[in-house]
C-alpha atoms as a PDB file:
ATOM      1  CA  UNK A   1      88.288 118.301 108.800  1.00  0.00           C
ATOM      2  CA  UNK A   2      85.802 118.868 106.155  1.00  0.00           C
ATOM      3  CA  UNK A   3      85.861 121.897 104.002  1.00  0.00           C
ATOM      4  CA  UNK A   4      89.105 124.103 105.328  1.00  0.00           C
ATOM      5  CA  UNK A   5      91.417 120.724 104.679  1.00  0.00           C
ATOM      6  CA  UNK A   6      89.912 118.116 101.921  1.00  0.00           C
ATOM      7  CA  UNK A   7      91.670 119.820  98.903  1.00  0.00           C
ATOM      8  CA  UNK A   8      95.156 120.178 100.774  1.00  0.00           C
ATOM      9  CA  UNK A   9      94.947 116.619 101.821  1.00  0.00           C
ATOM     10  CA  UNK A  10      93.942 115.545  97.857  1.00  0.00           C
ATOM     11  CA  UNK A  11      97.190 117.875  97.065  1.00  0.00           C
ATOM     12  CA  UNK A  12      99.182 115.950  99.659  1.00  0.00           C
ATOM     13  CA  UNK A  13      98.367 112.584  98.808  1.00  0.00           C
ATOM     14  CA  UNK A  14     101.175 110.551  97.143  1.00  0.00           C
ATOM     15  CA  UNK A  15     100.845 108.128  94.206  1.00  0.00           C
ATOM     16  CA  UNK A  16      98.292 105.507  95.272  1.00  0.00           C
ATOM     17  CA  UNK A  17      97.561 107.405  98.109  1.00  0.00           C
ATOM     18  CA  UNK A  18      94.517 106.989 100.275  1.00  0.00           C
ATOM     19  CA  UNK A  19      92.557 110.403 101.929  1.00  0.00           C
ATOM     20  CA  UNK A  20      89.972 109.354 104.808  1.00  0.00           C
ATOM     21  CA  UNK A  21      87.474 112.221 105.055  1.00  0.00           C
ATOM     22  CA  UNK A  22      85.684 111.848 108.946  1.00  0.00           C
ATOM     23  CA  UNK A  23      83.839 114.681 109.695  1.00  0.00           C
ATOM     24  CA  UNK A  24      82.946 117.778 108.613  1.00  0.00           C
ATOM     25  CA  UNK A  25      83.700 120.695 111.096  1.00  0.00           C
ATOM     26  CA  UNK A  26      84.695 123.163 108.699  1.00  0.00           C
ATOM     27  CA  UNK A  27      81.562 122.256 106.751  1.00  0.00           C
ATOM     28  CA  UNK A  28      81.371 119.902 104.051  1.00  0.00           C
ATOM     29  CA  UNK A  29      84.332 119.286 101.381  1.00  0.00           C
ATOM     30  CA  UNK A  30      83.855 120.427  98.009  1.00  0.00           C
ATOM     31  CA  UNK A  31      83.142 118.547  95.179  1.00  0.00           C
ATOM     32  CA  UNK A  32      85.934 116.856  92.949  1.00  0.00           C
ATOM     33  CA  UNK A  33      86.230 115.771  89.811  1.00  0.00           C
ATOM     34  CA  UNK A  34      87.542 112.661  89.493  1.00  0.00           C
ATOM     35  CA  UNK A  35      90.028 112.921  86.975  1.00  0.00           C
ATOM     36  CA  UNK A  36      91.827 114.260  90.054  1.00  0.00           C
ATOM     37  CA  UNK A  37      92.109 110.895  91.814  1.00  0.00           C
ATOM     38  CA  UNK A  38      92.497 109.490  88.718  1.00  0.00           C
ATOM     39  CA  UNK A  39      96.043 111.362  87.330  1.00  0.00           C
ATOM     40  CA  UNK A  40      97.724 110.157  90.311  1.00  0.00           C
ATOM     41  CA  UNK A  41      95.563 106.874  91.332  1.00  0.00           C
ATOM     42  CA  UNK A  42      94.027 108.276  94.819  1.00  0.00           C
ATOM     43  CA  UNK A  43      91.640 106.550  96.320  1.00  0.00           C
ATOM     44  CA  UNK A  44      89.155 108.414  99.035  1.00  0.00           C
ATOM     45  CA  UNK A  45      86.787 107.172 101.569  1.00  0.00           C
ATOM     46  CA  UNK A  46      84.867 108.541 104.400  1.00  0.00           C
ATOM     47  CA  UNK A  47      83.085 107.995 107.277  1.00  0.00           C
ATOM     48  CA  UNK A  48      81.104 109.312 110.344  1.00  0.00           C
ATOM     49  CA  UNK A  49      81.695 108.247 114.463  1.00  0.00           C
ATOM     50  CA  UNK A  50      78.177 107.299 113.994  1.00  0.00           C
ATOM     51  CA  UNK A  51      77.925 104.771 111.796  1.00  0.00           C
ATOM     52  CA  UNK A  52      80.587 103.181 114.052  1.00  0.00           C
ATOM     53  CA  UNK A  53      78.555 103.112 117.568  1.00  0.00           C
ATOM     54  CA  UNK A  54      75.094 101.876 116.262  1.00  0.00           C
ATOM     55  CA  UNK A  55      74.057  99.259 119.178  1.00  0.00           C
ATOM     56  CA  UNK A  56      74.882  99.828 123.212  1.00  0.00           C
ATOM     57  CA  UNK A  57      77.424  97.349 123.045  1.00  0.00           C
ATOM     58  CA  UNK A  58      79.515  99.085 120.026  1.00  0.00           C
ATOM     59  CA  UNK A  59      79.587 102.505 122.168  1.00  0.00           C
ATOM     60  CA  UNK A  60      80.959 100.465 125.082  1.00  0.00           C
ATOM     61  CA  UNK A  61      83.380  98.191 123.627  1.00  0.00           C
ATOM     62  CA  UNK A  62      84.702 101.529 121.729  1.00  0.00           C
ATOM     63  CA  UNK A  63      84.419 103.601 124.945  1.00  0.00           C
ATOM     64  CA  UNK A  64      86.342 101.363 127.186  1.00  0.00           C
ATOM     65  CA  UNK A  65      89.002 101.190 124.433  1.00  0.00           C
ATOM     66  CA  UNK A  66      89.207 104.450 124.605  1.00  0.00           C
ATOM     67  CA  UNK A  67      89.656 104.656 128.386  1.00  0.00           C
ATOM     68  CA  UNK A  68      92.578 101.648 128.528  1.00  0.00           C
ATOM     69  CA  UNK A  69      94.797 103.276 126.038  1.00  0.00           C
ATOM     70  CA  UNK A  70      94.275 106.531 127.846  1.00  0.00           C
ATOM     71  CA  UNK A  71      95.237 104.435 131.140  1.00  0.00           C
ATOM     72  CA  UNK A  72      97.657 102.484 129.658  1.00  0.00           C
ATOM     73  CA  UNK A  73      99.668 105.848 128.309  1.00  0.00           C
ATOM     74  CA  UNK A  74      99.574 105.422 124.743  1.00  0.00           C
ATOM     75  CA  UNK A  75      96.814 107.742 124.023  1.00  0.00           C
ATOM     76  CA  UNK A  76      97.268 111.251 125.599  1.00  0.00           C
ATOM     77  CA  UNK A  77      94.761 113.604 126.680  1.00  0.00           C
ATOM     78  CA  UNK A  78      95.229 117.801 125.426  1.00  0.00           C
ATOM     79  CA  UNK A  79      93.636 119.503 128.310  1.00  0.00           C
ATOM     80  CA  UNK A  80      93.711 122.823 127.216  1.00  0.00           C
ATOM     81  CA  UNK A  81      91.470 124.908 129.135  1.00  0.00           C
ATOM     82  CA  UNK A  82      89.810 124.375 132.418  1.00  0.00           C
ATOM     83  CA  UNK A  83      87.245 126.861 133.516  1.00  0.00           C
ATOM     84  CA  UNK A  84      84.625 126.979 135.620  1.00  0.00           C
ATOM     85  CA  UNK A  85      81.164 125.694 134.811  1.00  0.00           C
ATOM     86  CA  UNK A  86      79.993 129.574 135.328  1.00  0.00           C
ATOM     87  CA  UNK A  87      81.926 130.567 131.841  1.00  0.00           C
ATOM     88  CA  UNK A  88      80.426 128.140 129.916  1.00  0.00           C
ATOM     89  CA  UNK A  89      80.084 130.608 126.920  1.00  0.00           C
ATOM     90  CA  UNK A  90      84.027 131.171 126.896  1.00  0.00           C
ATOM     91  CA  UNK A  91      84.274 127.991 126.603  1.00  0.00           C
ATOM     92  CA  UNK A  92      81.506 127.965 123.485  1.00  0.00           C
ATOM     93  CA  UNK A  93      83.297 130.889 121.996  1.00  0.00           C
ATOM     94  CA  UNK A  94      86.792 129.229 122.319  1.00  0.00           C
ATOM     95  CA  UNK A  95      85.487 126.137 120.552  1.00  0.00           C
ATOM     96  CA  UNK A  96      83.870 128.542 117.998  1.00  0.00           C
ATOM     97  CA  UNK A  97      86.500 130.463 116.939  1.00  0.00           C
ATOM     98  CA  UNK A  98      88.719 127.564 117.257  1.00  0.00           C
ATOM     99  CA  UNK A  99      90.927 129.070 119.564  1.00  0.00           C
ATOM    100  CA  UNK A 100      91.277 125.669 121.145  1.00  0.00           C
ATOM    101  CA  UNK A 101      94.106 123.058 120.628  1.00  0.00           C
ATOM    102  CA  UNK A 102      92.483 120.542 122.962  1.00  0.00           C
ATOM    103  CA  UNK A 103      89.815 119.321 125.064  1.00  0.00           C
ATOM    104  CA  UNK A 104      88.105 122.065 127.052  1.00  0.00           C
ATOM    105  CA  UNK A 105      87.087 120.791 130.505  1.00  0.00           C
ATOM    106  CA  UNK A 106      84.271 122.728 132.655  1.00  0.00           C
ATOM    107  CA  UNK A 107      84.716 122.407 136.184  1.00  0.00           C
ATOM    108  CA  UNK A 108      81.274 121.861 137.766  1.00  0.00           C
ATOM    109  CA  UNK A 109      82.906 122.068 141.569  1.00  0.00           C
ATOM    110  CA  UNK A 110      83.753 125.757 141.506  1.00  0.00           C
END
């Protein structure tokens, strides 16, 4: 997301293709010149979670979206690590050097 993948995804993109840039983990993308879009007619758009949960009831209608596709088995959970709330900063330095290929989960009952 971001920086590390913007210019591969622009390289990717087919004739009339669209790229959706939403979020910015690897820092923001770099500029472009838009003769780029232009040669190959790409069109690019972007967006932040936040701008999507701005009143109570938008969090909880997206929320409990989330939850019944989760429960109903279409969306799937990565659980990749579960550790103990004690190694909290293993758990910071997996996510840092994103050593992580899903959700970390501390364990506050240990």
């Amino acid at each position: 997301m971001g920086k590390s993948t913007f210019q591969s995804s622009l390289e990717a993109a087919v004739i009339h293709g669209h790229v959706v840039n939403f979020g910015s983990t690897s820092g923001s993308a770099d500029t472009i010149m838009t003769d780029v879009l232009r040669t190959r007619s790409i069109t690019v758009s972007g967006g932040s979670l936040i701008n999507f949960i701005t009143t109570r009831e938008d969090l909880l209608r997206r929320a409990n979206d989330v939850l019944n596709a989760i429960l109903e088995g279409w969306l799937k959970l990565r659980i990749d690590h579960v550790l103990p709330l004690a190694e909290a900063e293993k758990a910071h330095q997996l996510l840092e050097s994103r050593q992580s290929r899903g959700k970390i989960v501390l364990n506050v009952s240990e």
